[in-house]
PDB file of N, CA and C in Angstrom:
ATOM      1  N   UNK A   1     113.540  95.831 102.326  1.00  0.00           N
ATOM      2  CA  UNK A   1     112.893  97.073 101.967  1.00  0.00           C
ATOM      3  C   UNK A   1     111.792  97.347 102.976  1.00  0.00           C
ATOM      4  N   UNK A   2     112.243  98.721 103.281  1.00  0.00           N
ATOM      5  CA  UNK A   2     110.363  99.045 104.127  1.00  0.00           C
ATOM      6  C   UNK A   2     109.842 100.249 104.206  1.00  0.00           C
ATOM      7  N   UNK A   3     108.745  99.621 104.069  1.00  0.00           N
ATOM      8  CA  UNK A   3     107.725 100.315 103.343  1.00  0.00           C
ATOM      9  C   UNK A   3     107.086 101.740 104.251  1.00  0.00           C
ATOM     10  N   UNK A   4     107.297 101.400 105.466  1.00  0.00           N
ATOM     11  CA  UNK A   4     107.213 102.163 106.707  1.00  0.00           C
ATOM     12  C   UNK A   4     105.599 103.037 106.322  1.00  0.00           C
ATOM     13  N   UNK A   5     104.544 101.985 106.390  1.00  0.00           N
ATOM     14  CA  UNK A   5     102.776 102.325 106.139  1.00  0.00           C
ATOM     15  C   UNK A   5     102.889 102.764 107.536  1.00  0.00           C
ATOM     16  N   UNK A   6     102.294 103.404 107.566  1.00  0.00           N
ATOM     17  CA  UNK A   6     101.368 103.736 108.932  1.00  0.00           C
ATOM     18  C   UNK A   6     100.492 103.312 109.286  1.00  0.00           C
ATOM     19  N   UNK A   7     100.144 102.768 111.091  1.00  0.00           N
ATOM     20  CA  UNK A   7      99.374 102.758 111.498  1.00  0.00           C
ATOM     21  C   UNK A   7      98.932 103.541 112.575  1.00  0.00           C
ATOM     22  N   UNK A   8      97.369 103.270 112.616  1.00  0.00           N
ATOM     23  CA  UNK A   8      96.603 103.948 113.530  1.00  0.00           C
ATOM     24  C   UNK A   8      96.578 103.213 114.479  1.00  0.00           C
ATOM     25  N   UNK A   9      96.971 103.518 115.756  1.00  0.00           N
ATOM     26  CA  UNK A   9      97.285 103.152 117.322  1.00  0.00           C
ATOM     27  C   UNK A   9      95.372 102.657 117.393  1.00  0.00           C
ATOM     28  N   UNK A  10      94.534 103.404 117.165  1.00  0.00           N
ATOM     29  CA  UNK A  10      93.133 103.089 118.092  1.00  0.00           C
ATOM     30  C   UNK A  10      93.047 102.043 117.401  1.00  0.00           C
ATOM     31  N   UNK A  11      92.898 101.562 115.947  1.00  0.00           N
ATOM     32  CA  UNK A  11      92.562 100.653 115.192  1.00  0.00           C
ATOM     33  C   UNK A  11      93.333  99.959 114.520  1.00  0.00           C
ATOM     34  N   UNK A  12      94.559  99.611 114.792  1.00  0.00           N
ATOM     35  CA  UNK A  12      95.586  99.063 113.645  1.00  0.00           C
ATOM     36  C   UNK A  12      94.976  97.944 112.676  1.00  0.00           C
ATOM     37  N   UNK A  13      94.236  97.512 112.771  1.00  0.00           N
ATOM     38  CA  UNK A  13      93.677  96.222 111.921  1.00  0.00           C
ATOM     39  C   UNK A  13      92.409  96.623 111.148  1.00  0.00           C
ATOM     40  N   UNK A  14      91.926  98.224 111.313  1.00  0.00           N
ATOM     41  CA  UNK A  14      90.287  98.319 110.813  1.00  0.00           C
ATOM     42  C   UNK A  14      89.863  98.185 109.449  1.00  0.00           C
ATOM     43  N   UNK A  15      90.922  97.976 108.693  1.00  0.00           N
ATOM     44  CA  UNK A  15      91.010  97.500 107.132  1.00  0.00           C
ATOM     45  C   UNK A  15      90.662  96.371 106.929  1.00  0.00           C
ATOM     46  N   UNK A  16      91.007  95.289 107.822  1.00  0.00           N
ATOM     47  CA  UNK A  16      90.675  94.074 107.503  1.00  0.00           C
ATOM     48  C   UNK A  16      88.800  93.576 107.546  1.00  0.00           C
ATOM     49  N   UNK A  17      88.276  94.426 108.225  1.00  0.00           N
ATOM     50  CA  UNK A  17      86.872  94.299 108.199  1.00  0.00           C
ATOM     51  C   UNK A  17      86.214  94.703 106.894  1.00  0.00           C
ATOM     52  N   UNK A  18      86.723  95.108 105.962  1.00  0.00           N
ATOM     53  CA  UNK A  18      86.195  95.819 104.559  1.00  0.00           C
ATOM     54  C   UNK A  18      86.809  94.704 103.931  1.00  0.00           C
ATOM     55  N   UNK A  19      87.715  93.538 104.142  1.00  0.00           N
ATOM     56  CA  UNK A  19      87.575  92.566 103.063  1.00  0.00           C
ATOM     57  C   UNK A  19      86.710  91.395 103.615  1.00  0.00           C
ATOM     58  N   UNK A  20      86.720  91.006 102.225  1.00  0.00           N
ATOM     59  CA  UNK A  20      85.820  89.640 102.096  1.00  0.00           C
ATOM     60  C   UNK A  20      85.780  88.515 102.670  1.00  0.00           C
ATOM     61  N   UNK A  21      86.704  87.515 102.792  1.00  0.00           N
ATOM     62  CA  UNK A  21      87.212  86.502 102.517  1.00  0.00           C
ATOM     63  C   UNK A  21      89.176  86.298 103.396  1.00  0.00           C
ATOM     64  N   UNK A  22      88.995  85.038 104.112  1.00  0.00           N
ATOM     65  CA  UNK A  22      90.165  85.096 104.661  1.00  0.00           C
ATOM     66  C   UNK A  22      91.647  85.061 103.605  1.00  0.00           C
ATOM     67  N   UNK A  23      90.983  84.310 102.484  1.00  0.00           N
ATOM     68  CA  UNK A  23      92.172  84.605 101.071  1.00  0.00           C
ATOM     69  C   UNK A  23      92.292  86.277 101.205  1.00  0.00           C
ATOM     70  N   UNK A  24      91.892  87.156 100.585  1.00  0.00           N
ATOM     71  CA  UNK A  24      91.698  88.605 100.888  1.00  0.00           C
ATOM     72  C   UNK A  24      92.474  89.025 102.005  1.00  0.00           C
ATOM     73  N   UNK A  25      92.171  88.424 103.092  1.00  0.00           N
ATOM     74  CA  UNK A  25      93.010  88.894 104.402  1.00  0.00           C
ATOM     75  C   UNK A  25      94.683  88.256 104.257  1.00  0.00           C
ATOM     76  N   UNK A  26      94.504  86.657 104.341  1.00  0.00           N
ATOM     77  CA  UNK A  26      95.824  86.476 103.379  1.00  0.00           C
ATOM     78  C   UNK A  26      97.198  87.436 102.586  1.00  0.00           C
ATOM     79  N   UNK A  27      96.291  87.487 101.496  1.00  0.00           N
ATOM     80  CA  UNK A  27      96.870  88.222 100.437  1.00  0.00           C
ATOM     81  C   UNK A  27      97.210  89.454 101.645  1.00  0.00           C
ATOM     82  N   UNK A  28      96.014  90.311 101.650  1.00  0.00           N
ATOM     83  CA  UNK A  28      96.636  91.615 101.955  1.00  0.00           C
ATOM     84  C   UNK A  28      97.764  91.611 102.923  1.00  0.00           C
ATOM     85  N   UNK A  29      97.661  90.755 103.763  1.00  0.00           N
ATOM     86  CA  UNK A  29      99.178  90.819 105.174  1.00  0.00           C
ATOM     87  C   UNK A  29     100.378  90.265 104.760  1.00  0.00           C
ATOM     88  N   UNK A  30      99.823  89.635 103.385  1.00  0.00           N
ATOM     89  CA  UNK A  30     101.649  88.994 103.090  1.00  0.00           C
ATOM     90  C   UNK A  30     102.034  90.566 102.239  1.00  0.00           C
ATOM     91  N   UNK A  31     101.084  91.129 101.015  1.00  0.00           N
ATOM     92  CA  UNK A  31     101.700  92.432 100.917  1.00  0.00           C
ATOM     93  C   UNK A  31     102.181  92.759 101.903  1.00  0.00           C
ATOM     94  N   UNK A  32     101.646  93.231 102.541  1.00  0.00           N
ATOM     95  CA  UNK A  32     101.795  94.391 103.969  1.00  0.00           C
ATOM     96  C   UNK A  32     103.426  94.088 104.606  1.00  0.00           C
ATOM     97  N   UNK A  33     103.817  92.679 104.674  1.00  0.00           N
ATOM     98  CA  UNK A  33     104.904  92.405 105.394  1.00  0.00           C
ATOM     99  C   UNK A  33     105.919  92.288 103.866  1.00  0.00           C
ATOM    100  N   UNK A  34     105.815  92.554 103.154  1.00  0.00           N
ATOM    101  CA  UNK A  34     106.501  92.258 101.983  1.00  0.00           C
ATOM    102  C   UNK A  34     107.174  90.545 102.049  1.00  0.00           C
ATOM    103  N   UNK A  35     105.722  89.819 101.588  1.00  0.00           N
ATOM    104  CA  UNK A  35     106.320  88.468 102.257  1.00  0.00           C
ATOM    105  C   UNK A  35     105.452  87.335 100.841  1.00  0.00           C
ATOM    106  N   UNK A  36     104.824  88.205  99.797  1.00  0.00           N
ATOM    107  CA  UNK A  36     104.245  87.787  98.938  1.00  0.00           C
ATOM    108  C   UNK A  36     105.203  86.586  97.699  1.00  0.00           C
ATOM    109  N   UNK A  37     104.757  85.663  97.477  1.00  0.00           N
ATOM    110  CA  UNK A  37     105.700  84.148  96.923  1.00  0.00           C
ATOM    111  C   UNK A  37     106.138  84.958  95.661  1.00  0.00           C
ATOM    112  N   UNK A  38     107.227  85.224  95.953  1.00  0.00           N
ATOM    113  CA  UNK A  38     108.298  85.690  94.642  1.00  0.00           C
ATOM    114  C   UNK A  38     109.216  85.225  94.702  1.00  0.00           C
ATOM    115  N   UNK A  39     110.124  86.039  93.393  1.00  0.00           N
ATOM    116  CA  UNK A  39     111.831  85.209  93.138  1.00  0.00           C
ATOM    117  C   UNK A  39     112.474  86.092  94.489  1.00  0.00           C
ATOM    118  N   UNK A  40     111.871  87.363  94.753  1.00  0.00           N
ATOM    119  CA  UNK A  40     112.494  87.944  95.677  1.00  0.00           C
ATOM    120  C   UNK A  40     112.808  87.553  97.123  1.00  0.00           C
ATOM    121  N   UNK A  41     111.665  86.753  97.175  1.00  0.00           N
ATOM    122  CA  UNK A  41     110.991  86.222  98.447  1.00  0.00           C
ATOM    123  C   UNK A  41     111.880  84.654  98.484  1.00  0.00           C
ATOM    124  N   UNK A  42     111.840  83.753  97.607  1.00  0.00           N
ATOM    125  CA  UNK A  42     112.140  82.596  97.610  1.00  0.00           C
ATOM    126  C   UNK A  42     114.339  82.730  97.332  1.00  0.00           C
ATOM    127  N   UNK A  43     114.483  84.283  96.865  1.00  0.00           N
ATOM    128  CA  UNK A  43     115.939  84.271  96.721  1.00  0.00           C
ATOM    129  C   UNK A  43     116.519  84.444  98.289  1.00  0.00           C
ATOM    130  N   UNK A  44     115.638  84.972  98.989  1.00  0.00           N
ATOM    131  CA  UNK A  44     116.089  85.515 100.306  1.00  0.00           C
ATOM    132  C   UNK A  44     116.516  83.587 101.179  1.00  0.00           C
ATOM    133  N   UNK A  45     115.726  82.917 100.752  1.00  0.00           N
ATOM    134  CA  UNK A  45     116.122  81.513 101.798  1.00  0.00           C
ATOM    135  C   UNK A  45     117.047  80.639 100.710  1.00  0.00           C
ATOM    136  N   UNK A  46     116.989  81.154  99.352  1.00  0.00           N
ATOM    137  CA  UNK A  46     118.239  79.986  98.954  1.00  0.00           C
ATOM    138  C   UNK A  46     119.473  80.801  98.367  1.00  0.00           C
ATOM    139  N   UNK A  47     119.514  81.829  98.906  1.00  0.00           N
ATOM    140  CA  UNK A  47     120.851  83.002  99.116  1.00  0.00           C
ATOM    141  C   UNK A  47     120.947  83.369  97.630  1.00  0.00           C
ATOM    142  N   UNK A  48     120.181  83.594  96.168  1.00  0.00           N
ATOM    143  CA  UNK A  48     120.202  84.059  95.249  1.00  0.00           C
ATOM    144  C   UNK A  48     120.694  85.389  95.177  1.00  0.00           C
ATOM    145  N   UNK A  49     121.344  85.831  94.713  1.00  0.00           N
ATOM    146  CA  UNK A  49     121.898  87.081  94.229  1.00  0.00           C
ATOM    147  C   UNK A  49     120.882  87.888  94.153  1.00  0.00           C
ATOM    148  N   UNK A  50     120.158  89.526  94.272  1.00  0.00           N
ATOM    149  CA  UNK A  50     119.458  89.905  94.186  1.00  0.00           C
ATOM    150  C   UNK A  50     118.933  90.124  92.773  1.00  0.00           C
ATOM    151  N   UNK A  51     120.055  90.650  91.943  1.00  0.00           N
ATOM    152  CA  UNK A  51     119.931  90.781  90.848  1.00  0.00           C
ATOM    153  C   UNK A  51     119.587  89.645  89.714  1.00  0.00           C
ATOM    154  N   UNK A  52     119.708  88.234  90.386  1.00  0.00           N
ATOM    155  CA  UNK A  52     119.281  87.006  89.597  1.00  0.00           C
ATOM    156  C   UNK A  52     117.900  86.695  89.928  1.00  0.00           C
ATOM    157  N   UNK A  53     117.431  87.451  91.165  1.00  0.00           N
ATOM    158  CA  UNK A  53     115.601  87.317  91.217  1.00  0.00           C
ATOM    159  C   UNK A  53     114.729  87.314  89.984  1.00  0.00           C
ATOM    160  N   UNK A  54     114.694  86.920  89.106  1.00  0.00           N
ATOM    161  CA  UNK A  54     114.166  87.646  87.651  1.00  0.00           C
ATOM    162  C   UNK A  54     112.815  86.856  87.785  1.00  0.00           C
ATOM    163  N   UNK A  55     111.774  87.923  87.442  1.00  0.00           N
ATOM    164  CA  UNK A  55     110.410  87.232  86.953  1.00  0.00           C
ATOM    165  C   UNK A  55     110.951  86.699  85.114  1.00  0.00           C
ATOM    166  N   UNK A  56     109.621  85.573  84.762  1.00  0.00           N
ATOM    167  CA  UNK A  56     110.042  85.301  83.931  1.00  0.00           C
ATOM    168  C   UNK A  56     109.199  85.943  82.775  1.00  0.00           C
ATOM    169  N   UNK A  57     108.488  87.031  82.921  1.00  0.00           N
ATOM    170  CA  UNK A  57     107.975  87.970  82.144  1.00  0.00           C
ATOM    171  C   UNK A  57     108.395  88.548  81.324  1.00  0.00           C
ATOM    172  N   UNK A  58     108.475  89.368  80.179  1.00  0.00           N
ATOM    173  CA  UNK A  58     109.281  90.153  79.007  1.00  0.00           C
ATOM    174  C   UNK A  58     110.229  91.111  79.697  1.00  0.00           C
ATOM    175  N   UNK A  59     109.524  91.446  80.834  1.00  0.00           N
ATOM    176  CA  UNK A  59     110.023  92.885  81.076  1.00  0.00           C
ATOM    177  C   UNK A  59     111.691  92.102  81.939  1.00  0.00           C
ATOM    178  N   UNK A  60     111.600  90.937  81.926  1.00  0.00           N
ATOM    179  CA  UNK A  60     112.918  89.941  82.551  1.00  0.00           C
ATOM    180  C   UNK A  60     113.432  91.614  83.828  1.00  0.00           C
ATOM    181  N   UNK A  61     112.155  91.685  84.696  1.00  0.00           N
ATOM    182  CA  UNK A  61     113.431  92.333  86.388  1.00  0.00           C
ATOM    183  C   UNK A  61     113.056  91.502  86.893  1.00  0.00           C
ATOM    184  N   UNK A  62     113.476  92.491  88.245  1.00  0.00           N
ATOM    185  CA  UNK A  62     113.667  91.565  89.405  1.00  0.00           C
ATOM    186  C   UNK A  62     112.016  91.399  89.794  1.00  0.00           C
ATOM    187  N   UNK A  63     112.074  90.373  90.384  1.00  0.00           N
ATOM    188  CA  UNK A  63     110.099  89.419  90.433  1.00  0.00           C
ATOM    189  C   UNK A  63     109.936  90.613  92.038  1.00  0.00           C
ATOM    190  N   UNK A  64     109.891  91.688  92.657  1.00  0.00           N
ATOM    191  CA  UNK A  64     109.577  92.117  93.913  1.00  0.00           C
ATOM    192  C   UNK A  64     108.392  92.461  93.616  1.00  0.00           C
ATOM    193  N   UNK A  65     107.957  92.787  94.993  1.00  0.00           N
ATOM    194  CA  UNK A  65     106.393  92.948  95.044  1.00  0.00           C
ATOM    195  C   UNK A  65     105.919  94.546  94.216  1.00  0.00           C
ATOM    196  N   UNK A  66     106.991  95.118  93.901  1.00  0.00           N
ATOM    197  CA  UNK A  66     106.395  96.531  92.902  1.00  0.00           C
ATOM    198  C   UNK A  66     106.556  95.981  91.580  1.00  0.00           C
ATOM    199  N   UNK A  67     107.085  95.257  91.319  1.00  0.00           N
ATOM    200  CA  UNK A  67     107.354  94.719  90.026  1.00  0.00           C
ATOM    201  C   UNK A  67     105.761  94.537  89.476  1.00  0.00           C
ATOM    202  N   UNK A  68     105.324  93.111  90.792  1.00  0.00           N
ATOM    203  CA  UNK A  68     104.430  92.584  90.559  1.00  0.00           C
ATOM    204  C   UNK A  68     103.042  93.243  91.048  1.00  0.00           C
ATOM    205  N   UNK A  69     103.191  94.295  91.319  1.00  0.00           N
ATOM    206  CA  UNK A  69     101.962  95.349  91.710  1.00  0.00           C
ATOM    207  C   UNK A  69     102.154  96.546  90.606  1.00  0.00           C
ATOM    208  N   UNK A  70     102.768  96.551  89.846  1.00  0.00           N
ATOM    209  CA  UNK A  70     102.521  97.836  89.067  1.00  0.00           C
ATOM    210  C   UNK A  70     103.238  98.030  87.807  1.00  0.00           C
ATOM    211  N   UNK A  71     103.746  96.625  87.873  1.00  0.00           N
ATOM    212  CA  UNK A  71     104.308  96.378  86.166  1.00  0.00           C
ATOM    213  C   UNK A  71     104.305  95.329  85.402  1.00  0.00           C
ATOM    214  N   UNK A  72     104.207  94.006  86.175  1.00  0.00           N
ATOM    215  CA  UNK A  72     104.046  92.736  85.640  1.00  0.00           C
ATOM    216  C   UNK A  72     103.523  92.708  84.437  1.00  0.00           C
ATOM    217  N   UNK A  73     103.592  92.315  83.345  1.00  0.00           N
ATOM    218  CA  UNK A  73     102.354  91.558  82.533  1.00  0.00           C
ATOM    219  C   UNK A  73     101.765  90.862  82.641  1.00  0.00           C
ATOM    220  N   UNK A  74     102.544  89.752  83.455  1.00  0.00           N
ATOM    221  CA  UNK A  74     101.238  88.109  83.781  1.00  0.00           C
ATOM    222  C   UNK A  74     100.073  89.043  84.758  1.00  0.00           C
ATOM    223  N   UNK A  75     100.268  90.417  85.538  1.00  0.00           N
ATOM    224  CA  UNK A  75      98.656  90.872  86.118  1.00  0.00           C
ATOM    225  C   UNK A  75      98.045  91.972  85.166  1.00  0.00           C
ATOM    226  N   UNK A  76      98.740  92.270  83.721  1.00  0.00           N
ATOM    227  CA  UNK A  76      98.084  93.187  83.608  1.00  0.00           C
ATOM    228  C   UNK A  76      96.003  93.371  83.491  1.00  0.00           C
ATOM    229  N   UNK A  77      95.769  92.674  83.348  1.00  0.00           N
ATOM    230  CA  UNK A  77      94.361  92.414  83.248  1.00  0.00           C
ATOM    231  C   UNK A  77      93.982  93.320  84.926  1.00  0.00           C
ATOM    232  N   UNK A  78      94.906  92.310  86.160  1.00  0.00           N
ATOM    233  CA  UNK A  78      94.389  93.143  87.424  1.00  0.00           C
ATOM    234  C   UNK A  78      94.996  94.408  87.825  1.00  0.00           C
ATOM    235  N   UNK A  79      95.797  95.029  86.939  1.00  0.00           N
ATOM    236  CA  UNK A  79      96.610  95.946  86.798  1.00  0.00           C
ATOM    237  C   UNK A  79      95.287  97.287  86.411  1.00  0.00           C
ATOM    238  N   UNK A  80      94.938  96.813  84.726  1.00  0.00           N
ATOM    239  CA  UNK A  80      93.969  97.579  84.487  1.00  0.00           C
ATOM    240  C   UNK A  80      92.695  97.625  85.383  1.00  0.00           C
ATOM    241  N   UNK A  81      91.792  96.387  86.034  1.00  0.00           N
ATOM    242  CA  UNK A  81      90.594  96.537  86.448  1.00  0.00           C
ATOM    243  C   UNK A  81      90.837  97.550  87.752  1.00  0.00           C
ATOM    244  N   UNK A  82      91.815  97.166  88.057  1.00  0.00           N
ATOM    245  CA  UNK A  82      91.507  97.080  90.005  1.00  0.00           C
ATOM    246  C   UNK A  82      92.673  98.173  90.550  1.00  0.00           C
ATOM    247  N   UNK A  83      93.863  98.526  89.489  1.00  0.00           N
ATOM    248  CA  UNK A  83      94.768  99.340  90.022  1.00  0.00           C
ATOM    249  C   UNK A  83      94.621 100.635  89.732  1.00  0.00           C
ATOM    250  N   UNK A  84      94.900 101.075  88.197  1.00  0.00           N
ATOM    251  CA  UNK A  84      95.045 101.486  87.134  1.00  0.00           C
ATOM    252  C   UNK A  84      94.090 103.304  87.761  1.00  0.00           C
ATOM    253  N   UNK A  85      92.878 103.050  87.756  1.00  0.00           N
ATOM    254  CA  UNK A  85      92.051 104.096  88.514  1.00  0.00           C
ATOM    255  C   UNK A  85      92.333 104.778  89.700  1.00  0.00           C
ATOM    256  N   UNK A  86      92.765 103.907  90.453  1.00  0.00           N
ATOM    257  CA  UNK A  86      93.486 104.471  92.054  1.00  0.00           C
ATOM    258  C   UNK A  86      95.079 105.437  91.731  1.00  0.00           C
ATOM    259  N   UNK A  87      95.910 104.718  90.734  1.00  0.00           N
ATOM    260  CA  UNK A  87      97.145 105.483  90.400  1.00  0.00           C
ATOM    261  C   UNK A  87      97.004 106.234  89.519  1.00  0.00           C
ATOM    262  N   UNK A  88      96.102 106.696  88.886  1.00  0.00           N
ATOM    263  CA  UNK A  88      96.195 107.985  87.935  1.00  0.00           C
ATOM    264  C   UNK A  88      96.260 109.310  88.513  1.00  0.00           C
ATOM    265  N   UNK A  89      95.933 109.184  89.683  1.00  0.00           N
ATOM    266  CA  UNK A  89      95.833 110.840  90.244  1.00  0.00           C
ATOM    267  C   UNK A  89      96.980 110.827  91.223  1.00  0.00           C
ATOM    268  N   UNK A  90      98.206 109.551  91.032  1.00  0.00           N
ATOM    269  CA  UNK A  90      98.954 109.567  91.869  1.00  0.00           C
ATOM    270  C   UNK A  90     100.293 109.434  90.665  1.00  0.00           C
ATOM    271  N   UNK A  91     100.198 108.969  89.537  1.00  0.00           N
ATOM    272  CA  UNK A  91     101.259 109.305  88.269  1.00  0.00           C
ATOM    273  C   UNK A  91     102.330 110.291  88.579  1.00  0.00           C
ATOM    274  N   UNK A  92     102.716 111.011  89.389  1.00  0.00           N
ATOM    275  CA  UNK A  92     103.658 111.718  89.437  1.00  0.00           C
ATOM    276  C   UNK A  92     104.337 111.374  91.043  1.00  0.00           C
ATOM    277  N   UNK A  93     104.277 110.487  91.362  1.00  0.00           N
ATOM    278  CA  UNK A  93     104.627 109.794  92.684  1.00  0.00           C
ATOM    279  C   UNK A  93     106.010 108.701  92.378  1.00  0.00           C
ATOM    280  N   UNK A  94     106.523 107.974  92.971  1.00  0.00           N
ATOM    281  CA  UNK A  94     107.488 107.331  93.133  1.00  0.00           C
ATOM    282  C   UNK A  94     107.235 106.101  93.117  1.00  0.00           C
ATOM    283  N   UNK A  95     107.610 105.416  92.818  1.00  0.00           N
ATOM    284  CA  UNK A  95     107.001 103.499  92.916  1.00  0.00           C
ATOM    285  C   UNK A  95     106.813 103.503  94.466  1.00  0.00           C
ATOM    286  N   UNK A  96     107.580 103.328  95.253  1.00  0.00           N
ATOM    287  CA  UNK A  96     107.549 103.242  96.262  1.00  0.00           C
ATOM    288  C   UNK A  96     106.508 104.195  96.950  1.00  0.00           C
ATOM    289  N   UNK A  97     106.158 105.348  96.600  1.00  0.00           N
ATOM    290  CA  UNK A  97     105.170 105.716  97.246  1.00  0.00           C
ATOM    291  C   UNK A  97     104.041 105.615  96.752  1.00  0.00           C
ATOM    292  N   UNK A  98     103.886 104.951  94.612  1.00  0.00           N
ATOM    293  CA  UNK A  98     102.496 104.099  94.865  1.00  0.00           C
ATOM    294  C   UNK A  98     102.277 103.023  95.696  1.00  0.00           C
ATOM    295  N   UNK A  99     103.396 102.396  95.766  1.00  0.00           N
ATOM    296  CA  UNK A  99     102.904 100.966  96.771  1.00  0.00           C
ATOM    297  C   UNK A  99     102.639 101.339  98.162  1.00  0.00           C
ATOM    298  N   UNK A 100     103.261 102.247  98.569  1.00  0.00           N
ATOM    299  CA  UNK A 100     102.330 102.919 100.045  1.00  0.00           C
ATOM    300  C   UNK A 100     101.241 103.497 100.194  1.00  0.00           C
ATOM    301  N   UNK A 101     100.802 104.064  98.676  1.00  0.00           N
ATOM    302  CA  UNK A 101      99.791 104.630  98.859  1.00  0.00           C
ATOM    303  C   UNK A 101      99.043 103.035  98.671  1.00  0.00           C
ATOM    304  N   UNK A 102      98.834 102.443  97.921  1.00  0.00           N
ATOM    305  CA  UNK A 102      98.194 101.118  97.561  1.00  0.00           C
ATOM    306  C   UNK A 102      98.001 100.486  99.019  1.00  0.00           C
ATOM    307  N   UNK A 103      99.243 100.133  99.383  1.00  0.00           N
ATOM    308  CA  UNK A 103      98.672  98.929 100.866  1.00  0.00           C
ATOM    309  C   UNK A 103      99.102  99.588 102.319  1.00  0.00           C
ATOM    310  N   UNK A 104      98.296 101.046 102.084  1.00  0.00           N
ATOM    311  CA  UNK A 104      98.164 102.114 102.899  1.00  0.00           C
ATOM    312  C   UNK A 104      96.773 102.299 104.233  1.00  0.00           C
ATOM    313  N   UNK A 105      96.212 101.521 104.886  1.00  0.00           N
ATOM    314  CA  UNK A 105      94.814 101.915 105.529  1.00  0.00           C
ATOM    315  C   UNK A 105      94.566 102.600 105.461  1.00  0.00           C
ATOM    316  N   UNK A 106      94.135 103.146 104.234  1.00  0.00           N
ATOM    317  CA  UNK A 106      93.206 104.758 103.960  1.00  0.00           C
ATOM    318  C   UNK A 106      92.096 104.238 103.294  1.00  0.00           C
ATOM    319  N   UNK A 107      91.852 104.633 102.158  1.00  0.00           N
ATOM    320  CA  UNK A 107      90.635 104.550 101.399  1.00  0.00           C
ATOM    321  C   UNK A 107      90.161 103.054 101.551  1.00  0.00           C
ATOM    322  N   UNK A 108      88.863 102.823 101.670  1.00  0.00           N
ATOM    323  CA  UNK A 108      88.076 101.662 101.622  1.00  0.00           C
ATOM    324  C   UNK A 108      88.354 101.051  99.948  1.00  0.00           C
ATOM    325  N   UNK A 109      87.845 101.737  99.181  1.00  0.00           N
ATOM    326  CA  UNK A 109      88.148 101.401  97.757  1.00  0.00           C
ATOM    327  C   UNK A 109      89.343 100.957  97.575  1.00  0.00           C
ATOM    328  N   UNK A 110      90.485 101.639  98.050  1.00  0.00           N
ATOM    329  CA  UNK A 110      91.658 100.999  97.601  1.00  0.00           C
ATOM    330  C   UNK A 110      92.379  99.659  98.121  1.00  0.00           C
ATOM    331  N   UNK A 111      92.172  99.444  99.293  1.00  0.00           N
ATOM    332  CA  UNK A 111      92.435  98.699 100.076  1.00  0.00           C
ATOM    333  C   UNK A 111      91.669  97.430  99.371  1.00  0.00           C
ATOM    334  N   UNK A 112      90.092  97.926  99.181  1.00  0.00           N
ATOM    335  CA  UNK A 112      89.092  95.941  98.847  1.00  0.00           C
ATOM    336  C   UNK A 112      89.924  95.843  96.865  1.00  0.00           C
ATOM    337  N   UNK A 113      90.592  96.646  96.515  1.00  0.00           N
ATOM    338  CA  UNK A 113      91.222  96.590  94.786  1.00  0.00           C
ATOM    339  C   UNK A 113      92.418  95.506  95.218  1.00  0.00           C
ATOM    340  N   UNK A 114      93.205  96.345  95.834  1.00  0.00           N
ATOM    341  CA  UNK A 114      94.181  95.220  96.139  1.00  0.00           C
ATOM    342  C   UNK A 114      93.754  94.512  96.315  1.00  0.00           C
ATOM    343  N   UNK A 115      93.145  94.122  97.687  1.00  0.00           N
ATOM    344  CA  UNK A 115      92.654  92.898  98.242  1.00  0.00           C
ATOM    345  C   UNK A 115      92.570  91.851  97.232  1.00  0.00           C
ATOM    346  N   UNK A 116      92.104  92.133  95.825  1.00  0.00           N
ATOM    347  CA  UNK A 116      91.050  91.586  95.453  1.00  0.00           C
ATOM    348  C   UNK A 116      91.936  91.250  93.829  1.00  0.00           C
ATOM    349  N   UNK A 117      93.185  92.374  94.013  1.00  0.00           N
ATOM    350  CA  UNK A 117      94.643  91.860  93.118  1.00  0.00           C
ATOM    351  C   UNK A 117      94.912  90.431  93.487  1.00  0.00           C
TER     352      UNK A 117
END
């Protein structure tokens, strides 16, 4: 899947100075590459069926990184603090284009929320 974010040629990296912590930087580049430790992620090297990726959450889909950015239950807690505010004025958008808007180099705010997912 790709996500096809944009970058800015003068600054491609100027997001990373608004986080904290090299965990923070971490996190955010494994989003970014869609490379974050899932069933999705861990089905890709032991040839799992896509459809057998399953988180083991109620909602039993597939464990991918939108799953786990905007529906999980095991985050809802970081779902509500840190997401929840940024996607309300975006509710009529596409999963895929909340998660672009989410791990998008635009807003300072949105970028240190994730981060910090």
């Amino acid at each position: 899947m790709s996500l096809q974010i944009p970058v800015q040629a003068e600054h491609p990296v100027h997001y990373l100075c608004l986080l904290k912590c090299s965990e923070e930087w971490r996190a955010d580049t494994l989003a970014r590459c869609n490379a974050i430790p899932s069933a999705v992620l861990y089905g890709r090297f032991n040839g799992t069926p896509y459809s057998d990726r399953r988180c083991s959450c109620v909602l039993d889909g597939v464990e991918s990184l939108t799953h786990m950015v905007l529906y999980c239950p095991f985050y809802d807690h970081f779902h509500k603090k840190l997401l929840d505010p940024r996607l309300l004025k975006k509710r009529h958008c596409s999963n895929i284009d909340n998660l672009r808007y989410l791990l998008s180099p635009g807003e300072s705010a949105v970028i240190e929320n994730v981060a910090a997912f």
